[in-house]
Protein backbone atom coordinates (compact mmCIF):
# COMPACT_ATOMS: atom_id res chain seq x y z
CA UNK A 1 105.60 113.00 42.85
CA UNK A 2 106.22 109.58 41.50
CA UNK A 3 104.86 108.76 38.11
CA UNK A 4 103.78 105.66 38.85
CA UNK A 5 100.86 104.02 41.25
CA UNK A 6 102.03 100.98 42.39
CA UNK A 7 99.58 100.44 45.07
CA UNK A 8 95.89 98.91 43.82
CA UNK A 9 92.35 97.81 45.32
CA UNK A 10 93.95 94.44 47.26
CA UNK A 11 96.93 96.59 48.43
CA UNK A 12 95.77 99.50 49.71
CA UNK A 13 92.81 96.91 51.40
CA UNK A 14 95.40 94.89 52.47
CA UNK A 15 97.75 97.61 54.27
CA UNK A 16 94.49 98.85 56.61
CA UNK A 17 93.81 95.06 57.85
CA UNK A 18 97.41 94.47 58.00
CA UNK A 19 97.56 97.91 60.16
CA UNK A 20 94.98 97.10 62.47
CA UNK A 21 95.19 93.50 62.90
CA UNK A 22 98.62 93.24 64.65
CA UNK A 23 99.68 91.86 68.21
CA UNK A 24 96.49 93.38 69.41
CA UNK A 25 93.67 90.99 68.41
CA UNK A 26 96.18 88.20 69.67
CA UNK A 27 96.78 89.58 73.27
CA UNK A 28 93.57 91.62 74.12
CA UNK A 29 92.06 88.37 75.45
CA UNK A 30 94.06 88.52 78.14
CA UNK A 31 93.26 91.99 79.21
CA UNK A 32 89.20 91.76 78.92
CA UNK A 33 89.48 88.28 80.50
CA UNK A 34 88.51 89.80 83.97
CA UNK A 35 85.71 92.07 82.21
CA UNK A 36 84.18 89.13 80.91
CA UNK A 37 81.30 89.06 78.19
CA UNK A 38 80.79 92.84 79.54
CA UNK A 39 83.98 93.37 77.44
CA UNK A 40 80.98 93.22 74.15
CA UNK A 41 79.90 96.57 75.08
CA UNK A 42 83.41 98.03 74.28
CA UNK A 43 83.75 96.19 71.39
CA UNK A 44 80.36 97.44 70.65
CA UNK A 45 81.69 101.07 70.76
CA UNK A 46 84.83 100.42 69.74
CA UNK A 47 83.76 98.88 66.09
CA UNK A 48 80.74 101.27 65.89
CA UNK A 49 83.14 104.34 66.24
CA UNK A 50 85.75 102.83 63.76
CA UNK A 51 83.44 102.18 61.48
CA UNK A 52 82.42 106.32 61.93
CA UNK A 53 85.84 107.55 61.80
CA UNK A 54 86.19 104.74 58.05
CA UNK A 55 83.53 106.38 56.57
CA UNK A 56 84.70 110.08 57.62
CA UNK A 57 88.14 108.92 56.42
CA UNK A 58 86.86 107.85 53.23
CA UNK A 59 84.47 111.04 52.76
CA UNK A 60 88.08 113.11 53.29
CA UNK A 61 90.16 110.86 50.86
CA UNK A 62 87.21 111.17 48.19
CA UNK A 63 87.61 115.37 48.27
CA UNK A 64 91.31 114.93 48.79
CA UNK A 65 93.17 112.18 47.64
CA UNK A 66 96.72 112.91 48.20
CA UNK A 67 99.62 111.62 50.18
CA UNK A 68 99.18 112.15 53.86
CA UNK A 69 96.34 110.89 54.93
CA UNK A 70 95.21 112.98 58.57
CA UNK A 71 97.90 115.68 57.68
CA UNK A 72 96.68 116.17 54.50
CA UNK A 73 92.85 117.14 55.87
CA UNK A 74 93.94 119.04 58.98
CA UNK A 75 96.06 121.63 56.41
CA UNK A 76 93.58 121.60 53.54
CA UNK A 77 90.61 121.68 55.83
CA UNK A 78 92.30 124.35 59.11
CA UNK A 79 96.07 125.58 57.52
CA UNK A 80 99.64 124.81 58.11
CA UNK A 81 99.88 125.01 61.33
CA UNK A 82 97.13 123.09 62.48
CA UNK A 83 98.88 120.46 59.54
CA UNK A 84 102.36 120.36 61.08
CA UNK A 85 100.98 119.54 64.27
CA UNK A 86 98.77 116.75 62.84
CA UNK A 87 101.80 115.34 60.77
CA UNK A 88 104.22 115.61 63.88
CA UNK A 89 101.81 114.32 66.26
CA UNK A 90 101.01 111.18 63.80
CA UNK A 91 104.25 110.07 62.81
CA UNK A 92 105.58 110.48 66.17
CA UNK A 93 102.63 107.69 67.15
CA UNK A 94 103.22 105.37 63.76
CA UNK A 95 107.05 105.19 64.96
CA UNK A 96 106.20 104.20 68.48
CA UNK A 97 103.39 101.76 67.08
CA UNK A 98 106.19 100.44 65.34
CA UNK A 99 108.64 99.63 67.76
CA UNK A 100 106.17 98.17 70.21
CA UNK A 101 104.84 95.80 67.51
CA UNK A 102 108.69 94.68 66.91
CA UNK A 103 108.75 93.45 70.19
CA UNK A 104 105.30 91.86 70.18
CA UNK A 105 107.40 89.78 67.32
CA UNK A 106 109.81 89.10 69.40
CA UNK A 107 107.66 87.56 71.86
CA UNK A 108 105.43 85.83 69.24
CA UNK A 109 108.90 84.14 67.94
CA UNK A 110 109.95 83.23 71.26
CA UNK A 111 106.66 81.22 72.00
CA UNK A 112 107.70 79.38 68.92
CA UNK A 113 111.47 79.19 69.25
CA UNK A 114 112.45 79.72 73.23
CA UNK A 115 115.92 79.98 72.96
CA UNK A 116 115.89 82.76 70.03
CA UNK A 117 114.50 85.38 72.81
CA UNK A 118 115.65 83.21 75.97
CA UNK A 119 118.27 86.55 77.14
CA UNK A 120 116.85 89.75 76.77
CA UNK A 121 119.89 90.56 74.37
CA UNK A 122 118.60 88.10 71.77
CA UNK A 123 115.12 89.36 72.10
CA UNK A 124 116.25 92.61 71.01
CA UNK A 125 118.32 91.65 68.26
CA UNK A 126 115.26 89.29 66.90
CA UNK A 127 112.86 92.35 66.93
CA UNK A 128 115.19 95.23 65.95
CA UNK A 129 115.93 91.72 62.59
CA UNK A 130 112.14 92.44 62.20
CA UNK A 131 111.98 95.53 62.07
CA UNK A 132 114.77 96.59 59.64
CA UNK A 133 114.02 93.10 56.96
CA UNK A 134 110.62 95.34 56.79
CA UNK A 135 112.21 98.60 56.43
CA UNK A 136 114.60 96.49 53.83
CA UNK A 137 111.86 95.45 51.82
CA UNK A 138 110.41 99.15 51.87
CA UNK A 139 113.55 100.21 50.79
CA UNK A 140 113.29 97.89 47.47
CA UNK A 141 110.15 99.99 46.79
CA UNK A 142 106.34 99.96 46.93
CA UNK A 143 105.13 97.72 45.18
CA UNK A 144 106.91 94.95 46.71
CA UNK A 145 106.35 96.69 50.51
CA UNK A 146 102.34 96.56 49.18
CA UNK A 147 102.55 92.96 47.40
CA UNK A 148 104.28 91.70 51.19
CA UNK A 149 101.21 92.75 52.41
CA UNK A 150 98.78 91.45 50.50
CA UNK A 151 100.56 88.55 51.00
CA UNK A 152 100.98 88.73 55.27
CA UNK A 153 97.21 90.20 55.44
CA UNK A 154 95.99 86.79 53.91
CA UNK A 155 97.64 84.71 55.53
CA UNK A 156 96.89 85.88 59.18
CA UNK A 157 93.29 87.25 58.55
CA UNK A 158 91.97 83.83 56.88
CA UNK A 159 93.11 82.03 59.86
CA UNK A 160 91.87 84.45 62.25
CA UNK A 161 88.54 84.19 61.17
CA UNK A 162 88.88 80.64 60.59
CA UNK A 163 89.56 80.21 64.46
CA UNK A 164 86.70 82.74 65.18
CA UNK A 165 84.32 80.99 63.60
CA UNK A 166 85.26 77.18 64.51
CA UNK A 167 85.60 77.90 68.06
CA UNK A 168 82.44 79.67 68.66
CA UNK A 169 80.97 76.18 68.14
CA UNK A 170 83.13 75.05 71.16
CA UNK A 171 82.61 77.39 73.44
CA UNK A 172 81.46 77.12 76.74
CA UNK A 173 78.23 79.21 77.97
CA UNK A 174 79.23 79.45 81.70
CA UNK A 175 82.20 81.38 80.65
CA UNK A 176 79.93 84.38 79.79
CA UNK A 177 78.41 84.21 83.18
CA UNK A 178 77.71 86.44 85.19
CA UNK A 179 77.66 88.96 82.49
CA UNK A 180 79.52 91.55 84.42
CA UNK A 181 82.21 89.60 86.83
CA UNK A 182 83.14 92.71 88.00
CA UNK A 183 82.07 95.64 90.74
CA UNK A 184 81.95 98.23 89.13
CA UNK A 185 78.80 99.57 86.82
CA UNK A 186 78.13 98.82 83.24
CA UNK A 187 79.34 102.30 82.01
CA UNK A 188 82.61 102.00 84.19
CA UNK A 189 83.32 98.45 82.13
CA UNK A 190 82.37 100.05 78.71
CA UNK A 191 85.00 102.96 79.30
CA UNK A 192 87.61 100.13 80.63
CA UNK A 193 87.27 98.53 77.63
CA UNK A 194 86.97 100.59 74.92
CA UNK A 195 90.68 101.91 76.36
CA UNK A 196 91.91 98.56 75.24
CA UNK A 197 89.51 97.83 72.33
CA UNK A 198 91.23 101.01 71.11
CA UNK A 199 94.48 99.86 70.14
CA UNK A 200 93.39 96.73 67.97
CA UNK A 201 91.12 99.29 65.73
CA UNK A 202 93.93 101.87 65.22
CA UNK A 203 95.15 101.92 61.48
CA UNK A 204 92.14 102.33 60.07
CA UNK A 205 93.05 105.13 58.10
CA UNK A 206 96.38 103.58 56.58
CA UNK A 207 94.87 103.50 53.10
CA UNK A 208 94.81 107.43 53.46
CA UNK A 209 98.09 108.44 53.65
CA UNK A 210 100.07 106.73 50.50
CA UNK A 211 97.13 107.91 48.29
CA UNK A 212 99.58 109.75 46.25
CA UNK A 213 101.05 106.27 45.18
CA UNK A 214 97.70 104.56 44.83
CA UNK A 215 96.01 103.86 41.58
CA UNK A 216 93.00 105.86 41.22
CA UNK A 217 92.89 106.93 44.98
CA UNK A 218 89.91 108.43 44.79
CA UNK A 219 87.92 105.67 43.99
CA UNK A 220 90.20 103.25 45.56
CA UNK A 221 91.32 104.74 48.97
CA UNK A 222 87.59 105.27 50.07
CA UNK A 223 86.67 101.68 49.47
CA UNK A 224 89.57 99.92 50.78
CA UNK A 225 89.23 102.19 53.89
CA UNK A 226 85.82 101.05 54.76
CA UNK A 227 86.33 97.63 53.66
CA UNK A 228 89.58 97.04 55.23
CA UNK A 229 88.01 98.50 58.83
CA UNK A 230 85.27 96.45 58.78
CA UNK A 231 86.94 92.95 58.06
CA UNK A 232 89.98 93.64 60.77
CA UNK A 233 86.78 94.78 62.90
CA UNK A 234 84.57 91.97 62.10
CA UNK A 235 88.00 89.14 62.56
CA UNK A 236 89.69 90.39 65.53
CA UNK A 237 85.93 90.56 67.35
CA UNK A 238 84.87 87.39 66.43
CA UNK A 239 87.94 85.79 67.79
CA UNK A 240 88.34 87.50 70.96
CA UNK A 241 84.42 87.02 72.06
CA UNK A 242 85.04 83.23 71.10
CA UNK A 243 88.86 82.70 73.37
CA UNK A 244 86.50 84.60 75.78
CA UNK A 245 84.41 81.50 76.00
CA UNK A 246 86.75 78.95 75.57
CA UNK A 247 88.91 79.61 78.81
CA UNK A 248 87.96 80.17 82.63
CA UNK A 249 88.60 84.15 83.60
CA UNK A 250 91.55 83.07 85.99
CA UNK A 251 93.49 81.20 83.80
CA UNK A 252 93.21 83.82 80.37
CA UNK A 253 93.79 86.61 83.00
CA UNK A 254 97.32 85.06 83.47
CA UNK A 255 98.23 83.50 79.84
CA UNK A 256 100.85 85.23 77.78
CA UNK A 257 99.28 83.66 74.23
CA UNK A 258 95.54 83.42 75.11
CA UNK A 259 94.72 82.72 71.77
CA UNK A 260 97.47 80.13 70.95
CA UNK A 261 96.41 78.34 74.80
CA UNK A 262 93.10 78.56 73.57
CA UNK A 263 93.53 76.63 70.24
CA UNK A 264 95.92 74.33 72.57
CA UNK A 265 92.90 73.59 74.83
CA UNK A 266 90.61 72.68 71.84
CA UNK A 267 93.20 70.91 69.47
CA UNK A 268 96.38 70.16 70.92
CA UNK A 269 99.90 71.54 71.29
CA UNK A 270 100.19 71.53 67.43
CA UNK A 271 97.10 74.03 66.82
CA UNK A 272 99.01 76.16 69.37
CA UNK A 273 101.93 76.41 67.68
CA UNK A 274 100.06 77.29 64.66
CA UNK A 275 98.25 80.58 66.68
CA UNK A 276 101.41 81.46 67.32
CA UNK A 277 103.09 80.90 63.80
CA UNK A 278 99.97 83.09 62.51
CA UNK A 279 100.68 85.50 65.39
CA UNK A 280 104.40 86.39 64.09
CA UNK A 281 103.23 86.91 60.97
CA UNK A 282 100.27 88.96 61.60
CA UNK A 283 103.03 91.35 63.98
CA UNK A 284 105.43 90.68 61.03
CA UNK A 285 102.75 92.15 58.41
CA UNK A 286 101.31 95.14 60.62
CA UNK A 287 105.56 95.72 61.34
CA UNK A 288 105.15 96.50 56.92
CA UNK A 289 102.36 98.08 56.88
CA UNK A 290 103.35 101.21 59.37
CA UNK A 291 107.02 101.43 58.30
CA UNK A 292 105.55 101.83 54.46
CA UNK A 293 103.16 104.86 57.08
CA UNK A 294 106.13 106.17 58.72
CA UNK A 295 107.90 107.39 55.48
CA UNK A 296 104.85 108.48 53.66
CA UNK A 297 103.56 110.72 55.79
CA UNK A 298 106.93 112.78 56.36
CA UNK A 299 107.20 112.89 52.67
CA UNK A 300 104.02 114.73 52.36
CA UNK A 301 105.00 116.99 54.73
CA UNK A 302 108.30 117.67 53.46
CA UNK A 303 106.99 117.98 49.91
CA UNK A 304 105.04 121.29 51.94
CA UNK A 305 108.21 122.85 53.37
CA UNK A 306 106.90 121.54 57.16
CA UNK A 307 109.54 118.53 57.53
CA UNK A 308 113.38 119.12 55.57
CA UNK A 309 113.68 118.58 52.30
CA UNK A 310 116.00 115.64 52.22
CA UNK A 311 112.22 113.79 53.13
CA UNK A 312 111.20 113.84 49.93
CA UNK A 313 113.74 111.98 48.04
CA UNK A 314 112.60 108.87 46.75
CA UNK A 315 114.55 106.01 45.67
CA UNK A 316 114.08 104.20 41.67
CA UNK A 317 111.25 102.01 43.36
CA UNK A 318 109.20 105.49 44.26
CA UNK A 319 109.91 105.09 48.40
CA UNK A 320 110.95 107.81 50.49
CA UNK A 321 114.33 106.54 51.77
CA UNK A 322 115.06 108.95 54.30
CA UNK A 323 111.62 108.70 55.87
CA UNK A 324 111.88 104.66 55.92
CA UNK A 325 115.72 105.32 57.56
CA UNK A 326 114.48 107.99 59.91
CA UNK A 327 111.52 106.60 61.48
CA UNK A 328 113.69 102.94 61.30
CA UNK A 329 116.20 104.47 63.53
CA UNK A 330 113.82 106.03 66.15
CA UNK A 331 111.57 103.01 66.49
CA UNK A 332 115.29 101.11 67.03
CA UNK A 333 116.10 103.32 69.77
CA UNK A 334 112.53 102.52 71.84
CA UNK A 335 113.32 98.81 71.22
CA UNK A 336 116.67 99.04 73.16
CA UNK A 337 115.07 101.21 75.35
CA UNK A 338 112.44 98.26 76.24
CA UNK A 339 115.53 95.75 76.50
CA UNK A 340 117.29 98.20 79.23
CA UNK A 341 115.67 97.72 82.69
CA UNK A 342 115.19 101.13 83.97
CA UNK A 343 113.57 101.98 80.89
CA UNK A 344 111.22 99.08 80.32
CA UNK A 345 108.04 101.14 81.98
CA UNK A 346 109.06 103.95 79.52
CA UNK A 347 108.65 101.77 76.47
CA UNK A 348 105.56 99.95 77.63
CA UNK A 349 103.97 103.42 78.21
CA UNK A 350 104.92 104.33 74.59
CA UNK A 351 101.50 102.03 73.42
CA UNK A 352 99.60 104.12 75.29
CA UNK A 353 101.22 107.79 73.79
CA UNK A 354 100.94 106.21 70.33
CA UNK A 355 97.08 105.55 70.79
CA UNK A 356 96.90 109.34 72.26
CA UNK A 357 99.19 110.72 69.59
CA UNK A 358 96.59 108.83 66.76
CA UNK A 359 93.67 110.02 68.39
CA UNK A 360 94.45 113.85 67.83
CA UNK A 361 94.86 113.02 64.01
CA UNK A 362 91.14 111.38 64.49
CA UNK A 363 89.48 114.49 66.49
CA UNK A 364 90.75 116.97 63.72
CA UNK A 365 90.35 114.86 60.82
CA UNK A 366 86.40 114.33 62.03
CA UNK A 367 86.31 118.13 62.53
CA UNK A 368 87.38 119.00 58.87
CA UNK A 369 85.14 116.92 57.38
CA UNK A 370 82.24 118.93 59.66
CA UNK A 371 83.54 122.03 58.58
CA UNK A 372 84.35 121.39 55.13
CA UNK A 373 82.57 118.53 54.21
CA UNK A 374 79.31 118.75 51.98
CA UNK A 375 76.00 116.18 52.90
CA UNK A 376 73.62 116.46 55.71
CA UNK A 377 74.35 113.17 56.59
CA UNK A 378 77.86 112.28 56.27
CA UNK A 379 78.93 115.63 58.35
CA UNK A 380 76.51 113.88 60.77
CA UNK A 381 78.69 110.86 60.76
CA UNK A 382 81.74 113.28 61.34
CA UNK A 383 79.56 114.75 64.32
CA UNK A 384 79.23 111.62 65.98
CA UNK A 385 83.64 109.86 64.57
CA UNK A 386 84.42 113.45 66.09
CA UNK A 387 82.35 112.56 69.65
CA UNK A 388 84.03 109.03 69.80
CA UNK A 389 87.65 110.12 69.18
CA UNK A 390 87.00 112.99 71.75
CA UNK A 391 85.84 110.10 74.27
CA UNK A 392 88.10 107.84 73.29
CA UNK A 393 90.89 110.41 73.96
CA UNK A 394 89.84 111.74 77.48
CA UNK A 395 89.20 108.06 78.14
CA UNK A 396 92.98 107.11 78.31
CA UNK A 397 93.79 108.88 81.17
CA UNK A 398 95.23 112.56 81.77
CA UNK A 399 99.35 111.35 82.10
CA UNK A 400 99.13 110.17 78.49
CA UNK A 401 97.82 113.28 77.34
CA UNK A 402 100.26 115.07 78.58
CA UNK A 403 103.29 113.97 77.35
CA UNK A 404 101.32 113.63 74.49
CA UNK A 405 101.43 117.33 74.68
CA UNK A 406 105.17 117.78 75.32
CA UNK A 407 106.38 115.83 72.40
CA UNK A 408 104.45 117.90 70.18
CA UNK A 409 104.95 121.35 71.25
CA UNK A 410 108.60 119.66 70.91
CA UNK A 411 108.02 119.75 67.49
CA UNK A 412 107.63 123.97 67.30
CA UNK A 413 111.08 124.59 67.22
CA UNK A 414 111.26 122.61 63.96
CA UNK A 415 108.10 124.09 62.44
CA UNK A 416 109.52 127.58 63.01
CA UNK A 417 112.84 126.80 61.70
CA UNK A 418 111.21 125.38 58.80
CA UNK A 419 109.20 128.57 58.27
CA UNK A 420 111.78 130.99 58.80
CA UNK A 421 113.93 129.23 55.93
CA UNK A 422 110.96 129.29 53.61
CA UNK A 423 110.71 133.44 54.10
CA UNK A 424 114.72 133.65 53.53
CA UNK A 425 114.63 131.44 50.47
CA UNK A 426 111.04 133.66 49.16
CA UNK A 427 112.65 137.43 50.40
């Protein structure tokens, strides 16, 4: 364990917006264009389960606050088995998080700079540049991986709201008519959308797993947690319900930057430049935030005997240099993966296995906190983060869940290895 807490208050705030507010809140425009103002009710859901699952989170951090967030509850709350699966499961879905947002970059930089992503070769050499300057400036150590994202988080949620809140003054009314442009029936559109809502609100729990480098985590990890959900909630709503209104249906259906043609439409070319500028570096920051996740939560693991050993060495600057190496390399490979046509659908389907690979983490993490927990009414709140994430997870469709399921019960030949070595080394 390292001696010192280099992660504080801002920090720790800082890594759950900068987790959560990634390519998502930029893009999802597009995708709820033909849902229209309907697309409300899943945001509705969406925020009012995060919000469930931030207060659950912090509830769990408060009784445990050590490093490992969702892996951390499922073993103290169900056992080690129940553990590994949770820690496999979730770092399998921060790495492929990871790699997807690279290439969000990449695009970002490309509406911004053409020719820097004008082959796909290029494209993939400007996000895998992304994504190992981040796992670089992990490497240095902590505090500086926590103090770039302080620094990223403010300077992409500021704007963001900034935009949110100036363009709802411009909007146009007859974009949110008719309420539902679609044929299908209210409850249909809320379960379409929360299925995308879902991936802008995952990260929420970020502040959870370092906890172990975190000054007073107790105090600290349950407060940023909440805080940190609701502002990336509160931002990425605001500005997606106002592009909403600023566009016809047809046209956002079809943009690439909705936000960035948005601001173009108001202010000029300039002001879409600027969306885009403030889209690289809110991919840029989230990029930080879940490679600091991807070697933290191995580490806790390791330091268990459920992930090798060599996870838990950490570096003068207290980071776990294998796990920030590791996870690095694996996110690489579904980045050239994405750049090789025959295995473009692959990657693109890796989104979706992250979001069903971070749900599990959510279902059991809600559950210990009903079993364990203490409070009539905060094990209610677990009742009802545990009913969401259940939806939320059926609600993606049966093909993710499935491989979902493959690549963990790929992970049982490691967990028994792992156990038979610890019975040698203790007979």
């Amino acid at each position: 364990m390292t001696q010192t807490r280099p992660l504080g208050f801002w920090s720790a705030t800082a890594l759950v917006v900068g987790s959560m507010i990634g390519s998502g809140a930029f893009l999802l425009p597009a995708a709820l264009a033909p849902f229209g103002a309907a697309s409300l009710l899943g945001w509705g859901i969406t925020l009012a389960g995060a919000m469930l699952l931030a207060i659950t989170f912090a509830r769990l951090a408060m009784r445990w606050p050590q490093t490992g967030g969702p892996y951390v509850f499922a073993r103290n709350a169900f056992g080690e088995l129940p553990g590994f699966v949770i820690a496999w499961s979730y770092w399998i879905s921060i790495w492929c998080a990871t790699a997807a947002i690279a290439v969000a970059f990449a695009g970002s930089i490309g509406a911004i700079f053409p020719a820097l992503t004008a082959t796909p070769l290029r494209a993939a050499i400007c996000a895998l540049g992304a994504l190992w300057l981040c796992s670089g400036v992990n490497l240095i150590g902590l505090r500086e991986a926590g103090g770039l994202q302080l620094v990223t988080t403010v300077l992409k949620l500021l704007p963001l709201l900034l935009f949110g809140l100036v363009a709802m003054w411009f909007v146009d009314a007859k974009h949110y008519t008719p309420f539902n442009p679609t044929i299908d029936s209210l409850p249909h559109v809320a379960n379409a959308t929360v299925a995308l809502t879902l991936w802008a609100m995952l990260g929420l729990e970020a502040a959870t797993v370092p906890a172990g480098s975190t000054e007073n985590a107790q105090a600290t990890v349950p407060r940023a947690t909440v805080l940190g959900a609701l502002l990336a909630g509160v931002a990425t709503i605001l500005a997606c319900t106002a592009v909403l209104g600023l566009l016809p249906r047809e046209v956002l259906a079809q943009s690439q930057a909705p936000m960035a043609d948005a601001a173009s439409s108001l202010w000029g070319p300039a002001a879409g430049v600027t969306l885009a500028v403030v889209m690289a570096i809110s991919c840029f920051g989230a990029l930080n935030g879940w490679i600091l996740l991807s070697a933290q939560l191995p580490l806790a693991a390791a330091r268990d005997g459920l992930f090798p050993a060599s996870f838990t060495k950490l570096d003068k600057g207290g980071t776990p240099v294998v796990g920030v190496i590791v996870s690095s390399v694996l996110a690489s490979a579904l980045v050239a993966a994405n750049y090789s046509r025959s295995l473009v659908q692959v990657f693109t389907f890796s989104i979706l296995l992250s979001t069903a690979a971070t749900l599990l983490p959510y279902v059991v993490s809600s559950a210990a906190w009903l079993v364990r927990g203490t409070g009539a009414v905060s094990r209610t709140l677990a009742a009802l983060a545990l009913g969401y994430s259940l939806y939320a997870m059926f609600g993606i469709g049966t093909e993710a869940l499935v491989w979902g399921a493959v690549l963990i019960l790929a992970g049982f030949p490691l967990y028994a290895w792992m156990r038979r070595r610890r019975v040698a080394v203790s007979g």
